[in-house]
C-alpha atoms as a PDB file:
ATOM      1  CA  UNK A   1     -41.619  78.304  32.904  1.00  0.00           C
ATOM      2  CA  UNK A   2     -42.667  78.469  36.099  1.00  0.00           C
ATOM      3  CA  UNK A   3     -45.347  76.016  38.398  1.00  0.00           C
ATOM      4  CA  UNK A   4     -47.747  78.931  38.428  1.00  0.00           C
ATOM      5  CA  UNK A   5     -47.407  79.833  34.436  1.00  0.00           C
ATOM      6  CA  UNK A   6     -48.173  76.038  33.355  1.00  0.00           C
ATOM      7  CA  UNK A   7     -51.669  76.329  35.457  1.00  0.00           C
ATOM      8  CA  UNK A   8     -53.570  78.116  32.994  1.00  0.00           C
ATOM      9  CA  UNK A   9     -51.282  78.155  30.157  1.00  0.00           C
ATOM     10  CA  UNK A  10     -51.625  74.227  29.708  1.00  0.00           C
ATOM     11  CA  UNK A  11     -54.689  73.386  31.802  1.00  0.00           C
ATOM     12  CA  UNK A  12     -57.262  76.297  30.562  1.00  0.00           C
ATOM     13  CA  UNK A  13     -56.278  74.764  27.052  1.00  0.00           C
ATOM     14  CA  UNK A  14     -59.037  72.275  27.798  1.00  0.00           C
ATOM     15  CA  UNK A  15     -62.419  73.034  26.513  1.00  0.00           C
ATOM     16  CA  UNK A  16     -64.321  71.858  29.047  1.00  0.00           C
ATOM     17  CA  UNK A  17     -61.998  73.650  31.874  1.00  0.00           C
ATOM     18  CA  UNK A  18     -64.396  75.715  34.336  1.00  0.00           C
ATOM     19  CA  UNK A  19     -60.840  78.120  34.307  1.00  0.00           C
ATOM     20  CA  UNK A  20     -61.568  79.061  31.292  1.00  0.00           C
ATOM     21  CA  UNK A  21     -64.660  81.130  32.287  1.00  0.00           C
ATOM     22  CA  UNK A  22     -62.223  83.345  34.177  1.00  0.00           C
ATOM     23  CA  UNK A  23     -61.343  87.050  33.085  1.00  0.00           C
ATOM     24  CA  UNK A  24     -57.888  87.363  32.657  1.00  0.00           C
ATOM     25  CA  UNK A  25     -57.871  89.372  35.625  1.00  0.00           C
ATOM     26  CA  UNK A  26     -58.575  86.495  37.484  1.00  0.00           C
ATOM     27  CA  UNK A  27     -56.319  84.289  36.170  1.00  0.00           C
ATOM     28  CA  UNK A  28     -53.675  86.143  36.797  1.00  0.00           C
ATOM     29  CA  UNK A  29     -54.815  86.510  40.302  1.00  0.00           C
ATOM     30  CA  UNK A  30     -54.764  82.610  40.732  1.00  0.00           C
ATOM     31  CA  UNK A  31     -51.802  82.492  39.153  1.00  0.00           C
ATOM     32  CA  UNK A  32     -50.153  84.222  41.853  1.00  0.00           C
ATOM     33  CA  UNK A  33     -52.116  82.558  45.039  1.00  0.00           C
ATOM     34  CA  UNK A  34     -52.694  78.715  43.940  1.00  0.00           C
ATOM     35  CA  UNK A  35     -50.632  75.973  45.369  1.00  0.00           C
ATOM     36  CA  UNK A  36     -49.146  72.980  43.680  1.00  0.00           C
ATOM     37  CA  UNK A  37     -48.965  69.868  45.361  1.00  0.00           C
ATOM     38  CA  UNK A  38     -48.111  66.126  44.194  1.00  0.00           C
ATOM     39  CA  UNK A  39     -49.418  62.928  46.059  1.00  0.00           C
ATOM     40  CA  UNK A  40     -47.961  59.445  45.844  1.00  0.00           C
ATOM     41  CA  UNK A  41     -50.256  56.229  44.720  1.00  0.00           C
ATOM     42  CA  UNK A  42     -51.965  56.154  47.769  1.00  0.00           C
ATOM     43  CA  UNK A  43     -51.284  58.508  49.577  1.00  0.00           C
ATOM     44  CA  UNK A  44     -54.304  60.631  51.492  1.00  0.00           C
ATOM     45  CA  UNK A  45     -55.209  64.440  49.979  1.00  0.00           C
ATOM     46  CA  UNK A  46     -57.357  64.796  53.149  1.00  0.00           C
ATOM     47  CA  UNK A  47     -59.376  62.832  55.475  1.00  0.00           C
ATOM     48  CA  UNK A  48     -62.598  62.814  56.660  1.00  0.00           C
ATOM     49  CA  UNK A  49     -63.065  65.264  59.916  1.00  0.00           C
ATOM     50  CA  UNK A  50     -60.427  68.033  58.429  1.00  0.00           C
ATOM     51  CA  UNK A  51     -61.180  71.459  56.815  1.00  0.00           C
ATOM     52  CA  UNK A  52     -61.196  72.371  53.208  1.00  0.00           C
ATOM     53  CA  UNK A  53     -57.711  74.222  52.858  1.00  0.00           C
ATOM     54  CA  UNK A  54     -59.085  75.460  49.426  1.00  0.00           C
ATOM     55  CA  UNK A  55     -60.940  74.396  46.340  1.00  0.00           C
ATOM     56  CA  UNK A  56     -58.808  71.384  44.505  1.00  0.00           C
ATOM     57  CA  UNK A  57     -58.120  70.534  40.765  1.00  0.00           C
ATOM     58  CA  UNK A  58     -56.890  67.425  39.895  1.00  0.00           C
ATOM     59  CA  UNK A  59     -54.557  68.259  37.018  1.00  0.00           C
ATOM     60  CA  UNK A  60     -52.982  65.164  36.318  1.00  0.00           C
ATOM     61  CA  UNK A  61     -53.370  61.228  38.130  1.00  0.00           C
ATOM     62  CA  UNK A  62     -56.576  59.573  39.629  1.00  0.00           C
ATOM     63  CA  UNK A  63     -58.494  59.924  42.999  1.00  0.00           C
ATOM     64  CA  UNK A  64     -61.067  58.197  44.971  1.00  0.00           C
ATOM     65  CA  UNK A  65     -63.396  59.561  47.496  1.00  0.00           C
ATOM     66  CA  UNK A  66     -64.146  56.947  50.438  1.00  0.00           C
ATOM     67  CA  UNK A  67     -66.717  56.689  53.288  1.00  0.00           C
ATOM     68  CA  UNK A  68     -65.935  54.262  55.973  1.00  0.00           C
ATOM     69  CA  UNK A  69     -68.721  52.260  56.775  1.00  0.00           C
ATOM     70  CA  UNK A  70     -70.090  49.695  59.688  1.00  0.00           C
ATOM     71  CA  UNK A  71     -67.348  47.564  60.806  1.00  0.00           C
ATOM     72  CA  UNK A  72     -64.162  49.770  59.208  1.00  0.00           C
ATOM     73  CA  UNK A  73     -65.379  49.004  55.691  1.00  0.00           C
ATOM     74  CA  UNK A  74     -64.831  51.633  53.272  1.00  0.00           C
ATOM     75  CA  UNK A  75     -67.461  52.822  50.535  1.00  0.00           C
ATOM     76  CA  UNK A  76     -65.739  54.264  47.263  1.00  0.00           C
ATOM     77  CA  UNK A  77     -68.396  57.712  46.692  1.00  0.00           C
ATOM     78  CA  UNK A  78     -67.078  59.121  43.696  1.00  0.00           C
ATOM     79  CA  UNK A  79     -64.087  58.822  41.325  1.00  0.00           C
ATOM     80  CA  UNK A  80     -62.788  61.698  40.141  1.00  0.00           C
ATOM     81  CA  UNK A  81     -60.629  61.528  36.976  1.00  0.00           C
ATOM     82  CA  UNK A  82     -57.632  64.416  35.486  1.00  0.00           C
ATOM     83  CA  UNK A  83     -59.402  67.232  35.638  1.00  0.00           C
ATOM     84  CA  UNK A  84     -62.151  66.728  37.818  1.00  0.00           C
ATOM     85  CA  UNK A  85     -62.759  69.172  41.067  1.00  0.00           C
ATOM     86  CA  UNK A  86     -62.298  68.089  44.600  1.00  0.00           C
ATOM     87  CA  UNK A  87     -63.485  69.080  48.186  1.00  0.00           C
ATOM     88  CA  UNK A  88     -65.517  72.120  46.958  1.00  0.00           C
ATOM     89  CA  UNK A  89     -69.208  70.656  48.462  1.00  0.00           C
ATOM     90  CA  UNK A  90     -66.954  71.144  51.840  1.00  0.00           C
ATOM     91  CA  UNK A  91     -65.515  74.204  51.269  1.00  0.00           C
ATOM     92  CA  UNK A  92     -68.961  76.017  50.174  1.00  0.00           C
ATOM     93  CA  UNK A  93     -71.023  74.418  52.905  1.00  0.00           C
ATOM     94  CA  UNK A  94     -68.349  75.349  55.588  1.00  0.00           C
ATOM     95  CA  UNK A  95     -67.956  72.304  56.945  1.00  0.00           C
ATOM     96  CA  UNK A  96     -65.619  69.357  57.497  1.00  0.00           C
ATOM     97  CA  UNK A  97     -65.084  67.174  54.834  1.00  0.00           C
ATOM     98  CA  UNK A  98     -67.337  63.806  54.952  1.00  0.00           C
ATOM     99  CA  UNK A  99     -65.414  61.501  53.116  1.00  0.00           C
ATOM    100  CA  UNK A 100     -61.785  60.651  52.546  1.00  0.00           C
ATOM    101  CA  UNK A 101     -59.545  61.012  49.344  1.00  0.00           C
ATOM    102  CA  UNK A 102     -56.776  58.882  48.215  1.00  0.00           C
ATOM    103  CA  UNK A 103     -54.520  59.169  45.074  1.00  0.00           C
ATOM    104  CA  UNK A 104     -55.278  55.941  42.593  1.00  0.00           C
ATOM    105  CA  UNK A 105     -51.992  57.082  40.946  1.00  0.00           C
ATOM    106  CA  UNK A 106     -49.256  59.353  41.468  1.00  0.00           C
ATOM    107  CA  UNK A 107     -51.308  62.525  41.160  1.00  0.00           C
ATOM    108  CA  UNK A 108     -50.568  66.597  41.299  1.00  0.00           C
ATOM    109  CA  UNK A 109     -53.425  68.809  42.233  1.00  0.00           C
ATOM    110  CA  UNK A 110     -53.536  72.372  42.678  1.00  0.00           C
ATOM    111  CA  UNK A 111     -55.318  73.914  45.493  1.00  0.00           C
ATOM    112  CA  UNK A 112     -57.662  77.365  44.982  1.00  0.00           C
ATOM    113  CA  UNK A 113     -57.369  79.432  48.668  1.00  0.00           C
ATOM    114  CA  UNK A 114     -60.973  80.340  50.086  1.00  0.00           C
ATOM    115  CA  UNK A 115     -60.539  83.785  49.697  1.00  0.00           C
ATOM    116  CA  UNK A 116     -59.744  83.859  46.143  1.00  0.00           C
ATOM    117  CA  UNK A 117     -62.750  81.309  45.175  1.00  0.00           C
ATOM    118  CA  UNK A 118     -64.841  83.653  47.209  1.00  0.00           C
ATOM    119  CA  UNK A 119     -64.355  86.577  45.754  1.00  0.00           C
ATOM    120  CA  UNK A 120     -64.534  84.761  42.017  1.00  0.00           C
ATOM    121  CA  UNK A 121     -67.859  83.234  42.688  1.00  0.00           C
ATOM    122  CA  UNK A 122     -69.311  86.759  43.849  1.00  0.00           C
ATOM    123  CA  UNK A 123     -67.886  88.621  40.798  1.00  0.00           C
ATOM    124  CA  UNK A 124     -67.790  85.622  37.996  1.00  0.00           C
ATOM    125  CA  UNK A 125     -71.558  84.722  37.471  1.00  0.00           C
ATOM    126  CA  UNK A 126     -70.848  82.433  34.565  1.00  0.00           C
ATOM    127  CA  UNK A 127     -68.044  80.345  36.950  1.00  0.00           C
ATOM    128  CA  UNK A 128     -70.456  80.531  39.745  1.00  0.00           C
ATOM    129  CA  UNK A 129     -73.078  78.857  37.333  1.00  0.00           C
ATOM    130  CA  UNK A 130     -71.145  76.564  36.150  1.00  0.00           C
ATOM    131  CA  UNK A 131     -69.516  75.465  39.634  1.00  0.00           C
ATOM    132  CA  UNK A 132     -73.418  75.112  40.318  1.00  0.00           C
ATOM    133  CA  UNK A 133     -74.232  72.926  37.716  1.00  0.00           C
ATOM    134  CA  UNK A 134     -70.948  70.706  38.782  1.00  0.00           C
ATOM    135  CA  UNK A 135     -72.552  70.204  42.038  1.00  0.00           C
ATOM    136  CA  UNK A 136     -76.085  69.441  40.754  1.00  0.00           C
ATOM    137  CA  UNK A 137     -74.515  66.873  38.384  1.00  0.00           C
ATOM    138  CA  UNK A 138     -73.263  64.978  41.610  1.00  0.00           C
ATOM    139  CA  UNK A 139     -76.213  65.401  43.407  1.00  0.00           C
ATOM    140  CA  UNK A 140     -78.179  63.503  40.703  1.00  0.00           C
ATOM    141  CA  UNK A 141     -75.629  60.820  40.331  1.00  0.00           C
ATOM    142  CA  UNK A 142     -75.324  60.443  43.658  1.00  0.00           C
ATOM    143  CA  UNK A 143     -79.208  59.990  44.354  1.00  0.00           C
ATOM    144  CA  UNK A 144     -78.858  57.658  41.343  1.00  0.00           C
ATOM    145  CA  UNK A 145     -76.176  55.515  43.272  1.00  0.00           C
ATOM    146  CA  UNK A 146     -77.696  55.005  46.575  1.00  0.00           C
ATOM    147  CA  UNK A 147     -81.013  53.433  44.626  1.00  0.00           C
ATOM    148  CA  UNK A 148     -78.666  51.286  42.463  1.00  0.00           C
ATOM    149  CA  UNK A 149     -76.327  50.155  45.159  1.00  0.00           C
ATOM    150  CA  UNK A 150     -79.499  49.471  47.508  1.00  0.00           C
ATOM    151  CA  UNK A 151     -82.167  47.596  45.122  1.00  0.00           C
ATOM    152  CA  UNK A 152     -79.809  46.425  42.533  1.00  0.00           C
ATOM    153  CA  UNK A 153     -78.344  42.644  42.789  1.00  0.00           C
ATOM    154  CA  UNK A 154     -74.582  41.815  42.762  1.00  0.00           C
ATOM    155  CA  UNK A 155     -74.034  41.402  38.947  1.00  0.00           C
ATOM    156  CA  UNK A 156     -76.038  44.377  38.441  1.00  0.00           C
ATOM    157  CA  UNK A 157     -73.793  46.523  40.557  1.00  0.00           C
ATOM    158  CA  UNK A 158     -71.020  45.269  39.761  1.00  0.00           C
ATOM    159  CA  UNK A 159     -72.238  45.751  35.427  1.00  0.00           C
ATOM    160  CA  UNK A 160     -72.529  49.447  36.511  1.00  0.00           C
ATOM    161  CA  UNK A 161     -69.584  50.542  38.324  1.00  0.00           C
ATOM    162  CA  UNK A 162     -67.380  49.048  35.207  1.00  0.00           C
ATOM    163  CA  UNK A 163     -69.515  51.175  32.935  1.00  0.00           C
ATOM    164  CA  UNK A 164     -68.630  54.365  35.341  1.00  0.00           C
ATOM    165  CA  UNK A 165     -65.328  53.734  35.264  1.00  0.00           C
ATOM    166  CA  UNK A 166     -65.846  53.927  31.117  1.00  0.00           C
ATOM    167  CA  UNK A 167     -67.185  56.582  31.371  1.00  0.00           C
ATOM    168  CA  UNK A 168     -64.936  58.539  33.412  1.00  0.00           C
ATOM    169  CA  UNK A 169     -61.637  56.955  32.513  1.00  0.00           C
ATOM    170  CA  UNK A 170     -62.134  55.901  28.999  1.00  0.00           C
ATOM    171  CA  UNK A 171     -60.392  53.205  27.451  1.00  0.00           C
ATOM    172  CA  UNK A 172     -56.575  52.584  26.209  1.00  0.00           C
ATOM    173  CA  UNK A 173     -55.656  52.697  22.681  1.00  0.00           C
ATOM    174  CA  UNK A 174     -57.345  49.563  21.667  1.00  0.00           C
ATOM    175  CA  UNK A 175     -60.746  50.855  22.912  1.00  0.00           C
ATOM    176  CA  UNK A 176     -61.607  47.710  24.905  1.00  0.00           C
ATOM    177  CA  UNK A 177     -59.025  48.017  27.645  1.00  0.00           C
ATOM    178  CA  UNK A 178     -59.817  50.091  30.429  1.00  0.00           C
ATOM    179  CA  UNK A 179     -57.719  52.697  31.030  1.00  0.00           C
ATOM    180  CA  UNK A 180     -57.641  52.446  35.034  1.00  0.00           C
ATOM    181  CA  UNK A 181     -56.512  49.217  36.914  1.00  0.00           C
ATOM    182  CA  UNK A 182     -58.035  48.705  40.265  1.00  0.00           C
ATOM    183  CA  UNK A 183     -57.572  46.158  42.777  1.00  0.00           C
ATOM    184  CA  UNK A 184     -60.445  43.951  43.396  1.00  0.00           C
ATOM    185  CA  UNK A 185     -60.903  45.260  46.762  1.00  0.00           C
ATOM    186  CA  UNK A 186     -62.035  48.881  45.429  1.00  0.00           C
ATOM    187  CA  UNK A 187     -64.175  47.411  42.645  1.00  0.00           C
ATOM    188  CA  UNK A 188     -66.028  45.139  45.074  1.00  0.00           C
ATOM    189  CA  UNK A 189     -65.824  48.878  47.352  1.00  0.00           C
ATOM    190  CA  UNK A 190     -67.179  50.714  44.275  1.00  0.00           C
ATOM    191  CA  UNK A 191     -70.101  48.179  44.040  1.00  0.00           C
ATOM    192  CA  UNK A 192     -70.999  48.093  47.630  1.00  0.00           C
ATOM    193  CA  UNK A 193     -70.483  44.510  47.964  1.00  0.00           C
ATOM    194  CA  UNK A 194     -67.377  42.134  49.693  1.00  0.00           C
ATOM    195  CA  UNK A 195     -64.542  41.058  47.303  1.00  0.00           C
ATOM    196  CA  UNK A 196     -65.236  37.334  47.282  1.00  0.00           C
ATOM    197  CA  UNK A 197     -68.124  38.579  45.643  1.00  0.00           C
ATOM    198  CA  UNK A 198     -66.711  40.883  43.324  1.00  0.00           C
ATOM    199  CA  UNK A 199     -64.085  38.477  42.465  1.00  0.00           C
ATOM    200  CA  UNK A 200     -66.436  35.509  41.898  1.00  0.00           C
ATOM    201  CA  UNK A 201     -69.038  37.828  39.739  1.00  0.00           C
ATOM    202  CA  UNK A 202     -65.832  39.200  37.520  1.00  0.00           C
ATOM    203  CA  UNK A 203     -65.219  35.409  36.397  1.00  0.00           C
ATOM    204  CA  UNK A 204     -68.356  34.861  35.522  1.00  0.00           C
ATOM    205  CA  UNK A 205     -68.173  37.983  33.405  1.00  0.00           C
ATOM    206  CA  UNK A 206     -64.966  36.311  31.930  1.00  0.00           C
ATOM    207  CA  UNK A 207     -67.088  33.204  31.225  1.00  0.00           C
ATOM    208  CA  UNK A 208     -69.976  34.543  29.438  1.00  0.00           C
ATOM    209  CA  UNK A 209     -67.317  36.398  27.698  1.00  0.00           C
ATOM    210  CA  UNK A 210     -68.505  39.762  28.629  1.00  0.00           C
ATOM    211  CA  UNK A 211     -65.168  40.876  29.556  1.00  0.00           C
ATOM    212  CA  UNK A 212     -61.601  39.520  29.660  1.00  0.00           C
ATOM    213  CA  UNK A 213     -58.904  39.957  32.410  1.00  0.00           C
ATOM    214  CA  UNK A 214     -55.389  40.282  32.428  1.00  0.00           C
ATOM    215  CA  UNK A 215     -54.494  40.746  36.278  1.00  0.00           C
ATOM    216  CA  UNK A 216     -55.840  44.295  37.231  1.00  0.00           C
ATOM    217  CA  UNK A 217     -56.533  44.791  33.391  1.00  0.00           C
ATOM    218  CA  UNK A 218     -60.383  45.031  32.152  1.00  0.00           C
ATOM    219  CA  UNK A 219     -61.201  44.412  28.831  1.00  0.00           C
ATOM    220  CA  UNK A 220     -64.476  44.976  27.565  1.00  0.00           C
ATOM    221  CA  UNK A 221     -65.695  42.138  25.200  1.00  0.00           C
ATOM    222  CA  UNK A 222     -69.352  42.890  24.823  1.00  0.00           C
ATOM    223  CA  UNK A 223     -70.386  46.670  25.690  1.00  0.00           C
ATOM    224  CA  UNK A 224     -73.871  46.191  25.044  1.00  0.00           C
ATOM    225  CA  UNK A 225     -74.077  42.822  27.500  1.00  0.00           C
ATOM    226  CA  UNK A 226     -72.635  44.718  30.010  1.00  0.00           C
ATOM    227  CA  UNK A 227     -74.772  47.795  29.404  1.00  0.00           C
ATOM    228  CA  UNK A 228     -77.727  44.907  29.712  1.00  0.00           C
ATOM    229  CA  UNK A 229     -76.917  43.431  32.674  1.00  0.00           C
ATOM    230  CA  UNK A 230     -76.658  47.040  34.677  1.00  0.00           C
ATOM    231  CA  UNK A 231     -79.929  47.304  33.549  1.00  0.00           C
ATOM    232  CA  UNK A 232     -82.020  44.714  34.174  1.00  0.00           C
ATOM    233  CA  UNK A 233     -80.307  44.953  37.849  1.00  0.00           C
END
């Protein structure tokens, strides 16, 4: 089977794939015009200044959106799990993407050509919806970041950006473990703060046995502490 035939064949199984709101028509019409590519851990999808080439799907691996901040500090903005869409807000405003991506993990996306998303958005009104409702969903959680990251203090922050990573990761088999393992330095970047901090907050999780580490390995101990401590900020 061919690069093109697993697209839809294997990733419109999923329910909650917006590709399955296309006509076969149109599926057939990606199937012929999308492009496959596969990133290294690592490795930039784009950077910050360039073009959309195309509306991205992240069928398989992990990616993190960055902003670099004052001083050459970077600012994780979103994490975007399997599935999850990538550069769109770009390509529909027609501008230059703002932020950087990087591949958590070995990753393969497949990129959409502007043309083809185009014409599917003016025909599809149930994909346009829903690509709508995507974006609306970010714009809420990111108005819901800035206030956290801004008023809330550093065990607070910190309390929150483990329970996003829950939420879009999930957990391993034992349903403690989270299923991502990032280095300090991008949790302390997730939670706006430096990684002294992040490090030094994360043992004191271990100590009021909130959570339990096993080098980049978070285990959740005590959900509904953690859930407590995002919180009360």
């Amino acid at each position: 089977m061919s690069e093109a035939g697993r697209f839809y064949e294997v990733q419109f199984a999923e329910e909650e794939c917006i590709f399955n709101l296309l006509t076969p028509a149109e599926k057939d019409i990606l199937e012929k015009s999308h492009e496959i590519r596969h990133y290294k851990k690592n490795e930039f999808i784009y950077r910050e200044g360039e073009m959309p080439i195309g509306m991205q799907y992240l069928k398989e691996g992990m990616v993190k959106l960055i902003k670099e901040g004052i001083g050459g500090r970077d600012q994780i903005i979103r994490m975007i799990p399997r599935n999850g869409l990538i550069g769109y807000r770009s390509l529909i405003a027609g501008e230059a993407h703002n932020g950087t991506t990087i591949a958590i993990e070995n990753s393969e996306i497949i990129t959409i050509p502007p043309a083809i998303l185009y014409d599917v958005l003016l025909r599809n009104h149930d994909f346009a919806l829903a690509l709508l409702k995507d974006l609306a969903i970010e714009l809420g959680f990111s108005h819901h970041r800035t206030v956290s990251l801004t008023q809330k203090h550093i065990r607070g922050r910190l309390a929150e950006s483990i329970l996003l990573l829950i939420e879009k990761y999930g957990f391993e088999h034992d349903e403690q473990t989270l299923r991502v393992y990032l280095p300090r330095e991008d949790l302390a970047n997730l939670s706006n703060m430096t990684s002294s901090n992040a490090i030094r907050t994360l043992s004191i999780f271990v100590t009021e046995k909130v959570i339990a580490m096993d080098g980049r390995k978070i285990k959740i101990i005590d959900l509904e502490q953690l859930k407590k401590i995002s919180k009360q900020g």
